[in-house]
Protein backbone atom coordinates (compact mmCIF):
# COMPACT_ATOMS: atom_id res chain seq x y z
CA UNK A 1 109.30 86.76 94.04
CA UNK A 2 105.43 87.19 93.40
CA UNK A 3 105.71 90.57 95.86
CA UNK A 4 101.47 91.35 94.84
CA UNK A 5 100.73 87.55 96.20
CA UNK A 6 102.95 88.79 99.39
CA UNK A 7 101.04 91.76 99.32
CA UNK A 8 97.61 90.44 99.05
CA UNK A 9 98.44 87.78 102.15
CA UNK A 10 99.25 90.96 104.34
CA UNK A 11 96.11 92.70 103.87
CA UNK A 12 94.31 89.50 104.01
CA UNK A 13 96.04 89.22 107.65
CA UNK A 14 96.01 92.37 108.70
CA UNK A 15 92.25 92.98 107.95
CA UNK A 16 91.41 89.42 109.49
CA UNK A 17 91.92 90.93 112.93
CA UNK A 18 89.63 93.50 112.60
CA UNK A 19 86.82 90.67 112.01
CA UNK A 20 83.51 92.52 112.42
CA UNK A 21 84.75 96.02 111.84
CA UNK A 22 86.34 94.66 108.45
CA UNK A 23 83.68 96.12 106.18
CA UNK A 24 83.74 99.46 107.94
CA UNK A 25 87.64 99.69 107.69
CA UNK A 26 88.58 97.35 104.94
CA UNK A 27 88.60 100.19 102.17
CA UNK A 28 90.70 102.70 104.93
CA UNK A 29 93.04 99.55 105.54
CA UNK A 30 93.40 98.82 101.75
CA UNK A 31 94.62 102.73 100.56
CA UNK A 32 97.04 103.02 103.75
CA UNK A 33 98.50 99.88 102.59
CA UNK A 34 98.87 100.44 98.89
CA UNK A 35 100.17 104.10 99.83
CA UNK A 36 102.69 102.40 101.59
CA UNK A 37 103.45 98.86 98.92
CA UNK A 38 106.05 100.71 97.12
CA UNK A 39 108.35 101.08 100.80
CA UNK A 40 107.67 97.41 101.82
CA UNK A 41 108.51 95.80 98.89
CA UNK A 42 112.08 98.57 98.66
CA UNK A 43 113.13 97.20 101.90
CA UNK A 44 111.92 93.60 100.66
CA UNK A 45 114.09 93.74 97.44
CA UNK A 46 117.02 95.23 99.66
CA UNK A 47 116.98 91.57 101.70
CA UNK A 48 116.40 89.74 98.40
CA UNK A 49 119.49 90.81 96.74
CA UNK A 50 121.47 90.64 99.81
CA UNK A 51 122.00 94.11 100.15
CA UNK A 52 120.81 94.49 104.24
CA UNK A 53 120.70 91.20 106.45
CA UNK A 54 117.61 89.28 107.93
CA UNK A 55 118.19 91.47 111.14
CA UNK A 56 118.18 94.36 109.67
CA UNK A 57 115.04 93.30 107.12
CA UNK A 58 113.11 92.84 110.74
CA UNK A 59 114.42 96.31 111.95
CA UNK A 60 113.20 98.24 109.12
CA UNK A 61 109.86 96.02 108.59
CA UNK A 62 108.88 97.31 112.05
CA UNK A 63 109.77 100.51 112.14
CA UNK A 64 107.62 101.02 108.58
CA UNK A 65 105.07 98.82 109.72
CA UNK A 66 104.83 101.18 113.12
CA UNK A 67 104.08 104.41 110.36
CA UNK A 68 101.33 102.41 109.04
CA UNK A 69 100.06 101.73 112.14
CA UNK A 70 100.30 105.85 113.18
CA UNK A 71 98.43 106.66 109.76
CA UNK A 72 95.69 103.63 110.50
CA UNK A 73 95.18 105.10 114.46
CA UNK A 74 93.45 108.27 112.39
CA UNK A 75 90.80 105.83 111.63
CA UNK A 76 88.44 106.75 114.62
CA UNK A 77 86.81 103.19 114.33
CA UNK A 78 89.55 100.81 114.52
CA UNK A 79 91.14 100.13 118.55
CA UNK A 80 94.43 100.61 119.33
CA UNK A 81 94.84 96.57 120.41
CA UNK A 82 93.28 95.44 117.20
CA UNK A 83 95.63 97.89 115.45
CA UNK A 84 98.65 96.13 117.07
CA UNK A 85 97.45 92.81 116.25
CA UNK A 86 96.78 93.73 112.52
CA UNK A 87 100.39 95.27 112.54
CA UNK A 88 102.01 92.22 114.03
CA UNK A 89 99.94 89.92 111.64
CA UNK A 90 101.14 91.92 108.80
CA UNK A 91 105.19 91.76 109.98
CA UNK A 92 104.66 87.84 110.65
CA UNK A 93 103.08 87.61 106.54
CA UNK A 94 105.90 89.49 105.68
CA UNK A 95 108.65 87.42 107.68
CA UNK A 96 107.28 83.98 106.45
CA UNK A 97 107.02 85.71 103.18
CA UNK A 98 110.52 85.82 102.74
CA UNK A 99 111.04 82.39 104.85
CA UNK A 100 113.12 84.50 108.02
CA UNK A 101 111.26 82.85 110.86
């Protein structure tokens, strides 16, 4: 699994929903994210090798998805609704990703 070509399609989707506030944010976005690679792909490799189920893949994926979310509200530019739908777009990459949907 090519989890860097995984990676790069979340922040692609994820920063897509910020359209015109992308430049402002995309640099914010980018070191939130890759502060938080090494726990996505841990929970990632955990459903890969069969160690927790699709279920509980989802269950965790949100629940670290909703921290990044927390640390990306600091960002005084970015709105709570496009923060949701950057969050959501990143959990749907992820879900495809690993062919759950």
């Amino acid at each position: 699994m090519d989890f860097d070509s995984i990676f790069n399609d979340l922040f692609s989707a994820m920063k897509n929903e910020f359209k015109e506030d992308a430049p402002k944010i995309k640099d914010q976005l980018q070191y939130i994210l890759e502060n938080n690679k090494a726990m996505i792909e841990k929970i990632t490799n955990k459903l890969v090798s069969g160690k927790i189920t699709p279920e509980q893949y989802k269950k965790l994926l949100k629940r670290n998805m909703r921290k990044i979310e927390d640390q990306m509200s600091t960002v005084n530019v970015m709105k709570k609704k496009a923060i949701q739908d950057a969050i959501n777009a990143g959990i749907d990459v992820m879900m495809k990703a690993i062919k759950i949907i």
